[in-house]
C-alpha atoms as a PDB file:
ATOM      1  CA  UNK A   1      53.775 -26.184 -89.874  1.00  0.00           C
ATOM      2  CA  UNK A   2      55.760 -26.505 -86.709  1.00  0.00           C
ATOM      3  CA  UNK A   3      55.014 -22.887 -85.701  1.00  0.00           C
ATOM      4  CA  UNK A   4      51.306 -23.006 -86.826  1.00  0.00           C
ATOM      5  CA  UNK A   5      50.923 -26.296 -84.296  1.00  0.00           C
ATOM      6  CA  UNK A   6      52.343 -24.812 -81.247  1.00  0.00           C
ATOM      7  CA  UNK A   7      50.425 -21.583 -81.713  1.00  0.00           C
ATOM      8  CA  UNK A   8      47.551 -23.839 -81.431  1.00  0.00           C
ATOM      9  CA  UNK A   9      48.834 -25.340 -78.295  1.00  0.00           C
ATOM     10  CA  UNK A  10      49.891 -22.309 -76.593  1.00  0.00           C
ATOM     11  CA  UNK A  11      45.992 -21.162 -77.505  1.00  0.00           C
ATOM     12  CA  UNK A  12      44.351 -24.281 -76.162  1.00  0.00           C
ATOM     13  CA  UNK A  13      46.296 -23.682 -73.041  1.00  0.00           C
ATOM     14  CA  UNK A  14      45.705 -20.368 -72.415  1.00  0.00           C
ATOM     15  CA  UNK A  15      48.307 -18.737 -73.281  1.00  0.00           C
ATOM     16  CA  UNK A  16      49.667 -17.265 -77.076  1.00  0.00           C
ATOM     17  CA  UNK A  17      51.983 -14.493 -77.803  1.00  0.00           C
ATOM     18  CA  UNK A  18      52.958 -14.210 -74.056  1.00  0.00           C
ATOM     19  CA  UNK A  19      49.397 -13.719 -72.845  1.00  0.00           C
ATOM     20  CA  UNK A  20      46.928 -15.096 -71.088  1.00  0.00           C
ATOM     21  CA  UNK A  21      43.635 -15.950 -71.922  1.00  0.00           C
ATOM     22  CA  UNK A  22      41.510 -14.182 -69.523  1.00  0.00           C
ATOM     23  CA  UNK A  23      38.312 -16.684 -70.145  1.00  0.00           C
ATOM     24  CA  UNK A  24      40.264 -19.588 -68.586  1.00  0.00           C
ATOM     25  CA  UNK A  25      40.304 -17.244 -65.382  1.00  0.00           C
ATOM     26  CA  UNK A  26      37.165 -16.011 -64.473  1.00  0.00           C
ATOM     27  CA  UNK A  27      35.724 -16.905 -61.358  1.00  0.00           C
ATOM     28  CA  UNK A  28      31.429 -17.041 -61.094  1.00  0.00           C
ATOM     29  CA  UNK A  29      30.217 -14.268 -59.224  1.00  0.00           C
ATOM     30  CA  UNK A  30      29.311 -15.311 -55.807  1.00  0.00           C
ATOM     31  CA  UNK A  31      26.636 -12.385 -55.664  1.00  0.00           C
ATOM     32  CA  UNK A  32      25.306 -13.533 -59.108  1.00  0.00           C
ATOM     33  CA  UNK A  33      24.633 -16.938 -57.751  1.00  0.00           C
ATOM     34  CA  UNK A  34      23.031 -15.878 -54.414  1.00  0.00           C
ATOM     35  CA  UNK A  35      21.047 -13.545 -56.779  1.00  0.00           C
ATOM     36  CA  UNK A  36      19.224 -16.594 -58.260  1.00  0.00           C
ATOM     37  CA  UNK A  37      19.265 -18.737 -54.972  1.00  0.00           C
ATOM     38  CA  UNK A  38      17.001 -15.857 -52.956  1.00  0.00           C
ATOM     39  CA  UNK A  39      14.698 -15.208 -56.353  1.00  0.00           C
ATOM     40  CA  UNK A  40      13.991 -18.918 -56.358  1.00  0.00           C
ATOM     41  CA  UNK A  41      13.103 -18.523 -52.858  1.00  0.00           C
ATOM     42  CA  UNK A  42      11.282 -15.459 -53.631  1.00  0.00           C
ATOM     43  CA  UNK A  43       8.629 -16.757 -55.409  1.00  0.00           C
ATOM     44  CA  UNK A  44       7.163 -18.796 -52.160  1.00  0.00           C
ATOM     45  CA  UNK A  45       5.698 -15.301 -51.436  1.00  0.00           C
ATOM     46  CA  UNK A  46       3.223 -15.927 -53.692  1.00  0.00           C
ATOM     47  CA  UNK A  47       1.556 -18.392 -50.923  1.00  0.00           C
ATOM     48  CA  UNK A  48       3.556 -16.786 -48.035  1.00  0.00           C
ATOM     49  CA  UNK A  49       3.837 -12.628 -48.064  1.00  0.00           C
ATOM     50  CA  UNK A  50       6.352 -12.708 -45.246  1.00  0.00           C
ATOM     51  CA  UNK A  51       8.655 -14.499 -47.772  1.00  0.00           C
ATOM     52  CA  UNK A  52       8.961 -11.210 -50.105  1.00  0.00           C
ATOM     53  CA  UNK A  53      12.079 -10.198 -47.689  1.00  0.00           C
ATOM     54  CA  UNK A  54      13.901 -13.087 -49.547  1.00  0.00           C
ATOM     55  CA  UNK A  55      13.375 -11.205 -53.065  1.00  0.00           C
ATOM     56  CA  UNK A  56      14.187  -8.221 -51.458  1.00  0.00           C
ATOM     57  CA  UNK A  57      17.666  -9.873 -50.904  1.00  0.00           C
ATOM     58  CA  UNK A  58      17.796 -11.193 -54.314  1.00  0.00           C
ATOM     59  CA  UNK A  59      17.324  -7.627 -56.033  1.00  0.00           C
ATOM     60  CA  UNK A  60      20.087  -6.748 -53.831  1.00  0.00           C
ATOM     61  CA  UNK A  61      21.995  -9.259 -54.580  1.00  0.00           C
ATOM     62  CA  UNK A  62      21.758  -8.638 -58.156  1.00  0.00           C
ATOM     63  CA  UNK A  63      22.652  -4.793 -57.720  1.00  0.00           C
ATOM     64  CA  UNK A  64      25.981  -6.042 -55.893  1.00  0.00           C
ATOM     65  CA  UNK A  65      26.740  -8.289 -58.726  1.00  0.00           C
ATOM     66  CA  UNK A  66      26.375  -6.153 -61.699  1.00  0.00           C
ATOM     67  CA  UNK A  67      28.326  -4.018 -59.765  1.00  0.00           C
ATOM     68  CA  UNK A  68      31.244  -6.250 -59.411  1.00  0.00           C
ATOM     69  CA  UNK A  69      31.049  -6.834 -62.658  1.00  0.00           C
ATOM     70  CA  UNK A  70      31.728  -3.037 -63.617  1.00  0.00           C
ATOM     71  CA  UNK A  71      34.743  -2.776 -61.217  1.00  0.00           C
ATOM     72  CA  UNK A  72      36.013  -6.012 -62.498  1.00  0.00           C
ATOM     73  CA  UNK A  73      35.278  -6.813 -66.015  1.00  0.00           C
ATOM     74  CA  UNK A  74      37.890  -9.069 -67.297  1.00  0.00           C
ATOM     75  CA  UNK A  75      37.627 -11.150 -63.501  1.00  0.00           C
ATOM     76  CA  UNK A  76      34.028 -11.954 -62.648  1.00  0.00           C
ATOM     77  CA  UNK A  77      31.435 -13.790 -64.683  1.00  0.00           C
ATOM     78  CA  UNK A  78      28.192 -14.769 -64.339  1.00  0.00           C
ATOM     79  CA  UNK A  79      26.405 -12.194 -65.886  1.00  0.00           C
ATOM     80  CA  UNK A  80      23.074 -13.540 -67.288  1.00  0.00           C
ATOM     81  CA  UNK A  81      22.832 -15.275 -64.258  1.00  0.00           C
ATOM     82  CA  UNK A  82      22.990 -12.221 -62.042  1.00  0.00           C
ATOM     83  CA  UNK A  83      20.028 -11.144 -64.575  1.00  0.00           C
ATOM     84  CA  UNK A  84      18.159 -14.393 -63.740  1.00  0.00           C
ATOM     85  CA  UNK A  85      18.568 -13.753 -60.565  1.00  0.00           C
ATOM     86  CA  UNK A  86      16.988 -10.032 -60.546  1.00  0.00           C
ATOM     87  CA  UNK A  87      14.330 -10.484 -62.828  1.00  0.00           C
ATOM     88  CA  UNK A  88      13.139 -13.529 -60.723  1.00  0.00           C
ATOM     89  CA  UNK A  89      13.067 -11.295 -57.273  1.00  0.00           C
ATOM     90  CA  UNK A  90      11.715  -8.397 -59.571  1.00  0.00           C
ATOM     91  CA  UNK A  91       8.611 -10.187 -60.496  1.00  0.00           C
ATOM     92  CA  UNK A  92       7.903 -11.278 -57.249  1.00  0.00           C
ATOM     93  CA  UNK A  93       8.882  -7.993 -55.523  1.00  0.00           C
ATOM     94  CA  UNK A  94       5.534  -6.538 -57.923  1.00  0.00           C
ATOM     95  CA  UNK A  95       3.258  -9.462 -57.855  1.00  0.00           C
ATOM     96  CA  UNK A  96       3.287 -10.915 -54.424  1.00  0.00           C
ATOM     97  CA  UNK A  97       2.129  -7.888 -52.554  1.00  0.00           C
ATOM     98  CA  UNK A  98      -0.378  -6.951 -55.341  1.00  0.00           C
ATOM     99  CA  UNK A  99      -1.806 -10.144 -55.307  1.00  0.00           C
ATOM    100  CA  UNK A 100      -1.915 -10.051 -51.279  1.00  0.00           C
ATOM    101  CA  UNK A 101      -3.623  -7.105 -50.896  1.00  0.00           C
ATOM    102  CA  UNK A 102      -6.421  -7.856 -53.782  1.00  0.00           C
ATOM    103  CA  UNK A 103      -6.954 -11.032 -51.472  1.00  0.00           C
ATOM    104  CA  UNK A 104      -7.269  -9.010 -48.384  1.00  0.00           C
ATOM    105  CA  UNK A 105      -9.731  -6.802 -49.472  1.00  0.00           C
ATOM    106  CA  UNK A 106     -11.768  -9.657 -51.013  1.00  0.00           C
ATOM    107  CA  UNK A 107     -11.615 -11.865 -48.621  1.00  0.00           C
ATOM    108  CA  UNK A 108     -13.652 -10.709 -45.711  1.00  0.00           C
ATOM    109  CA  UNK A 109     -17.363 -12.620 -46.081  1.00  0.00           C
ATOM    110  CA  UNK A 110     -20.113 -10.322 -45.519  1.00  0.00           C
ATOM    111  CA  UNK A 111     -21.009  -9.923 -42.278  1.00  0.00           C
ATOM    112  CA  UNK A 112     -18.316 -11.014 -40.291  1.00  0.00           C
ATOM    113  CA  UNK A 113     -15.541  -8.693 -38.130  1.00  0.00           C
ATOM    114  CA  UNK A 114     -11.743  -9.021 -39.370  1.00  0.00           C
ATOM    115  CA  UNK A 115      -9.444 -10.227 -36.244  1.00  0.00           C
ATOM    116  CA  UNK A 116      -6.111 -11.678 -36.135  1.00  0.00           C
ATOM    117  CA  UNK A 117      -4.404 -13.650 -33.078  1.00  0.00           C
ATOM    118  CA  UNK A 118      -3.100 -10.751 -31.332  1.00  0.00           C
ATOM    119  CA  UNK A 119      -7.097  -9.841 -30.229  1.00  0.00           C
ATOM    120  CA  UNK A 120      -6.955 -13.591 -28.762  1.00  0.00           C
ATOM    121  CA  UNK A 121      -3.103 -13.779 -27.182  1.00  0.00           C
ATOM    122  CA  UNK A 122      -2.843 -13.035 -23.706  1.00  0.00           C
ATOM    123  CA  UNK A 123       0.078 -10.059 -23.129  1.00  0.00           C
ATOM    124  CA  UNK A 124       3.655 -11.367 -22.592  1.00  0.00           C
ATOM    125  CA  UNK A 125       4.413 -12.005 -18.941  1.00  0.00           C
ATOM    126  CA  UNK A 126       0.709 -11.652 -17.887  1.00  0.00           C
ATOM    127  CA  UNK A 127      -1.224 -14.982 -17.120  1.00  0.00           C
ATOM    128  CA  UNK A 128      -1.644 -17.132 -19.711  1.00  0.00           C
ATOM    129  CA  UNK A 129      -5.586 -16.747 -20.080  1.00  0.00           C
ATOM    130  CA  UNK A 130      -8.162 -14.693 -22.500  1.00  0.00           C
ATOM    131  CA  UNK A 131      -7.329 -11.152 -21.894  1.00  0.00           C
ATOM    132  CA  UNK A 132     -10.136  -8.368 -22.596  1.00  0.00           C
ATOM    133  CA  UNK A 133      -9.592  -7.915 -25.846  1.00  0.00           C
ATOM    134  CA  UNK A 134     -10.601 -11.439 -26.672  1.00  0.00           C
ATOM    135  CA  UNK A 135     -13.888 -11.627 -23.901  1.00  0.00           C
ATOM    136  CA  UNK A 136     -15.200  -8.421 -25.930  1.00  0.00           C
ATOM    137  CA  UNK A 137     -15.350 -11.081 -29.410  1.00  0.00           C
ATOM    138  CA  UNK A 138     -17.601 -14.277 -27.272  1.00  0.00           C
ATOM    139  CA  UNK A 139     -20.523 -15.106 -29.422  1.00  0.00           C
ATOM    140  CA  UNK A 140     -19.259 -12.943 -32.268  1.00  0.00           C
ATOM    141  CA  UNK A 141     -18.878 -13.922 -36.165  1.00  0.00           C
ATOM    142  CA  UNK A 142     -15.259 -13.272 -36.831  1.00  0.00           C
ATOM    143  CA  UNK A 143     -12.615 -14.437 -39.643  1.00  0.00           C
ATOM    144  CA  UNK A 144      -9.094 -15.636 -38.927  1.00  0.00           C
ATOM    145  CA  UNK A 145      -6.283 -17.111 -40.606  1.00  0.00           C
ATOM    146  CA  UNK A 146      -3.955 -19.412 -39.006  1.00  0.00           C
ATOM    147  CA  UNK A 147      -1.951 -22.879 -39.659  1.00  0.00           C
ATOM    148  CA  UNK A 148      -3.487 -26.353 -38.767  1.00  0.00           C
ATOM    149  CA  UNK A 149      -1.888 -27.685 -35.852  1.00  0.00           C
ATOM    150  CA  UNK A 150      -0.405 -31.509 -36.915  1.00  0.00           C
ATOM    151  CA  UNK A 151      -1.306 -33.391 -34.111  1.00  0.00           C
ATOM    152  CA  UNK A 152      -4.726 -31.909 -34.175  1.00  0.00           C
ATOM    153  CA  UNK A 153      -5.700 -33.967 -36.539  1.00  0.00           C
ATOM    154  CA  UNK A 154      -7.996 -37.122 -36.059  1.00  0.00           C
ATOM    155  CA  UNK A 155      -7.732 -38.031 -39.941  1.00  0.00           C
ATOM    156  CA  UNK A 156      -6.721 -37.136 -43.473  1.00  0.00           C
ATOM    157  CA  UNK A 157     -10.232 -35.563 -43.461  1.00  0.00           C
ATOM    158  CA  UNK A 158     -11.333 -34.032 -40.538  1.00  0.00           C
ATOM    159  CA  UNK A 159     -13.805 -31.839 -38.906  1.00  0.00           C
ATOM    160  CA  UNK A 160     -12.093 -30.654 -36.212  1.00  0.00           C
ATOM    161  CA  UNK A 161      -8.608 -29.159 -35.601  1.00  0.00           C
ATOM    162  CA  UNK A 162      -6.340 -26.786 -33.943  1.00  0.00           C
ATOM    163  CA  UNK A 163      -5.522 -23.468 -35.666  1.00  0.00           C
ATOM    164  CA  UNK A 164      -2.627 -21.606 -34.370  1.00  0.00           C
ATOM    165  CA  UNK A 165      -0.980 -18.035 -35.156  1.00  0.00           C
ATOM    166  CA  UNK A 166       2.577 -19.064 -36.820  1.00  0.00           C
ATOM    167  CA  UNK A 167       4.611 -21.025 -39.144  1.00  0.00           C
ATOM    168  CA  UNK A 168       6.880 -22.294 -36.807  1.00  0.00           C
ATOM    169  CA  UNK A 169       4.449 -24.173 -34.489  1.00  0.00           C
ATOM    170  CA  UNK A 170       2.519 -25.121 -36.963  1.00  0.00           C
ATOM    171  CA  UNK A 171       5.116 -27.462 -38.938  1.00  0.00           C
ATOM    172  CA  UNK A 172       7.265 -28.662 -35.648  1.00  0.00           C
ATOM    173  CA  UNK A 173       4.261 -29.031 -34.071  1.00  0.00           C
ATOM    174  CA  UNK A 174       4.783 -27.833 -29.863  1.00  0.00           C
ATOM    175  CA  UNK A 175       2.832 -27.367 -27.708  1.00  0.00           C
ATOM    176  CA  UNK A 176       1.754 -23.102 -28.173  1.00  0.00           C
ATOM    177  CA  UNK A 177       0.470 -21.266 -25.270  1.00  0.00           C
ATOM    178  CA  UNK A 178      -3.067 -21.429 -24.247  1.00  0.00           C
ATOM    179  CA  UNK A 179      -4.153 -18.249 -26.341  1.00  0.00           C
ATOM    180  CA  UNK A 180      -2.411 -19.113 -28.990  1.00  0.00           C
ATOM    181  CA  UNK A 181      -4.839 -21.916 -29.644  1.00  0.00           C
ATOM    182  CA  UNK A 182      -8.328 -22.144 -31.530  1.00  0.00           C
ATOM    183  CA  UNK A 183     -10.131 -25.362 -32.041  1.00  0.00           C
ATOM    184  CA  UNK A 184     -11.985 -25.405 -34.725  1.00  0.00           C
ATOM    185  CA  UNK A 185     -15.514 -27.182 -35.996  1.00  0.00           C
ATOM    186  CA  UNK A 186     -15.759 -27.332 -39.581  1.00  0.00           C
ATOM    187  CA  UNK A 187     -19.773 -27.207 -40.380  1.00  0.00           C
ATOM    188  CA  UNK A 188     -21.826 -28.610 -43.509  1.00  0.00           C
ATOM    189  CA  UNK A 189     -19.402 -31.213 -46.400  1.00  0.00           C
ATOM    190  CA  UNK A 190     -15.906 -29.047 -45.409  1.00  0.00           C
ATOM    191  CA  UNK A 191     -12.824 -31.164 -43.825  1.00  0.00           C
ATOM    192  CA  UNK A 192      -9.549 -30.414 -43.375  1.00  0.00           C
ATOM    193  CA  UNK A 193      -6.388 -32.208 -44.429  1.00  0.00           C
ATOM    194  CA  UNK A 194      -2.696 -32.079 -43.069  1.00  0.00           C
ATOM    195  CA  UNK A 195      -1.277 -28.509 -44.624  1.00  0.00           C
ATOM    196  CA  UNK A 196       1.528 -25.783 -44.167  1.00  0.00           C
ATOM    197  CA  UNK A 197      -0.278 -23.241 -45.968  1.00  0.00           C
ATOM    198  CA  UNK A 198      -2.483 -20.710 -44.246  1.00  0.00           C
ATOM    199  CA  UNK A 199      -6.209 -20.990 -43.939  1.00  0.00           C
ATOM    200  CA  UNK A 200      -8.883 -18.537 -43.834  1.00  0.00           C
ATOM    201  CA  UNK A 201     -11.984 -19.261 -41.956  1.00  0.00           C
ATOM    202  CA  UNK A 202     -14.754 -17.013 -40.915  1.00  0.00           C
ATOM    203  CA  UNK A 203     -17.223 -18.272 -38.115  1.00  0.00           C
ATOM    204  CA  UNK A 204     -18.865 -17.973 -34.480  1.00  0.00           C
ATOM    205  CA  UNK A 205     -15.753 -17.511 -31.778  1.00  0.00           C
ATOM    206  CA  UNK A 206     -17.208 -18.795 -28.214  1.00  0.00           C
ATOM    207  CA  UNK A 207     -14.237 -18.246 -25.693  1.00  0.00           C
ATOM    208  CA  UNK A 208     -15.021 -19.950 -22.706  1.00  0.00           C
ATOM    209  CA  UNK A 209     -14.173 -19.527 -18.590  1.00  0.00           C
ATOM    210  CA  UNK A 210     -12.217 -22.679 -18.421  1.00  0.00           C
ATOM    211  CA  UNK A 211     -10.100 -24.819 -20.172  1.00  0.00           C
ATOM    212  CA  UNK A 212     -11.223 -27.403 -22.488  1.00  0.00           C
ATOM    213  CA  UNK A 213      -8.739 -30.574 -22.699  1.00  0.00           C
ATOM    214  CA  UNK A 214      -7.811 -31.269 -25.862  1.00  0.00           C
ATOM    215  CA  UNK A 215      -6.262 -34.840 -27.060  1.00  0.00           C
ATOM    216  CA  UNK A 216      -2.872 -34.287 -27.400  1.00  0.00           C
ATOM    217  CA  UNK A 217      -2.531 -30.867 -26.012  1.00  0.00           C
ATOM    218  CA  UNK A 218      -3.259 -28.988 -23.103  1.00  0.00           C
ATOM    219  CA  UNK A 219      -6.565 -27.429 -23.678  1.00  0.00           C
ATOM    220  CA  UNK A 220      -7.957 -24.578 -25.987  1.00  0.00           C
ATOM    221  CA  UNK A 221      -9.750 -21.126 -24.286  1.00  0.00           C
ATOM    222  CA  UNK A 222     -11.407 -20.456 -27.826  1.00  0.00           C
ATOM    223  CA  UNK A 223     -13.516 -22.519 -29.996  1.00  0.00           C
ATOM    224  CA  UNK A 224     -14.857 -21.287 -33.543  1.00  0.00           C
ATOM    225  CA  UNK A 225     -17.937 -22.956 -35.004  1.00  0.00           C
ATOM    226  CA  UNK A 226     -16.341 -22.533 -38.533  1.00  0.00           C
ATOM    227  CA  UNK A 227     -18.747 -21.584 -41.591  1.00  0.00           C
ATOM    228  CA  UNK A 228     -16.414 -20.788 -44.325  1.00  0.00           C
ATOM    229  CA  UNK A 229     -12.770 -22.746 -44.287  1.00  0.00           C
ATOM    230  CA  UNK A 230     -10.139 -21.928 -47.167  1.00  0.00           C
END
């Protein structure tokens, strides 16, 4: 009886016959858990394409970790998670650009030219005004995407706003060159709320010969009578 109840003990603590139990001893794969952190992450490139970079990481995350655990079997676990982790930046790896490029080729309303804000920026280190490219689109029916500007503003549901090219101005909300900016007229029952997302909108661009003060900025170049907003 003695023998049978420090067998028990010894097993409880890790350790019988001399051994060790190697369960007691295994540390998480640090890979594996990355693996899952970037495929969570991942799957904001359902809204955001640029994001699919992040479930690029995650898939190679995952190949690092089941990796790792083939050199060191009885050391590492974590396992299923590293699976997680893959299958997670797998599916978005497959789905997000599928699902962007069915959008971009059914987007575009008929009769209007597709034109992003590199047509409308003025060249780095030239002056900071509408270069050629943009002059060319005056009185022409284009579509755009861009973020809302969140000073721009007047309500929870306006009509007017500032669209601008990128993320990063968008939510800190600075003040973006002159050609970076487009206000924005919403026609008919549309408004526009406070959002991170990126809109679509497809309307008249007018780019005019001076600059029009804006509330809260400096002043806008380009102005888009806006017919369709998304």
């Amino acid at each position: 009886m003695a023998t049978s109840i420090s067998d028990e003990v010894n097993r409880s603590s890790g350790q019988f016959d001399g051994t060790e139990d190697e369960y007691n001893y295994r540390s998480v794969s640090r890979a594996a858990v990355l693996s899952v952190v970037f495929g969570l992450l991942g799957l904001f490139s359902w809204y955001f394409p640029e994001v699919t970079v992040l479930s690029l990481a995650g898939l190679v995350l995952t190949l690092v970790a089941l990796r790792n655990f083939k050199r060191f079997p009885t050391e590492l676990s974590g396992k299923p998670v590293a699976i997680v982790g893959g299958l997670l930046s797998l599916l978005m790896v497959i789905a997000s650009p599928v699902r962007h490029t069915y959008i971009y080729y059914t987007e575009l309303p008929e009769g209007y030219e597709r034109i992003s804000f590199s047509a409308l920026k003025s060249p780095m280190g030239a002056p900071d005004v509408p270069p050629d490219s943009a002059l060319g689109l005056n009185g022409k029916k284009v579509f755009l995407k861009g973020y809302i500007h969140p000073t721009s503003l007047a309500s929870n549901a306006s009509k007017t706003f500032i669209l601008v090219p990128d993320w990063a101005t968008c939510c800190f909300g600075q003040q973006p060159p002159l050609t970076h900016m487009v206000e924005v007229r919403l026609s008919g029952d549309q408004f526009a709320n406070k959002s991170f997302r990126r809109h679509s909108l497809a309307g008249t661009l007018q780019v005019r010969p001076s600059i029009k003060p804006i509330e809260g900025l400096q002043g806008v170049f380009y102005e888009l009578e806006a017919d369709h907003f998304q």
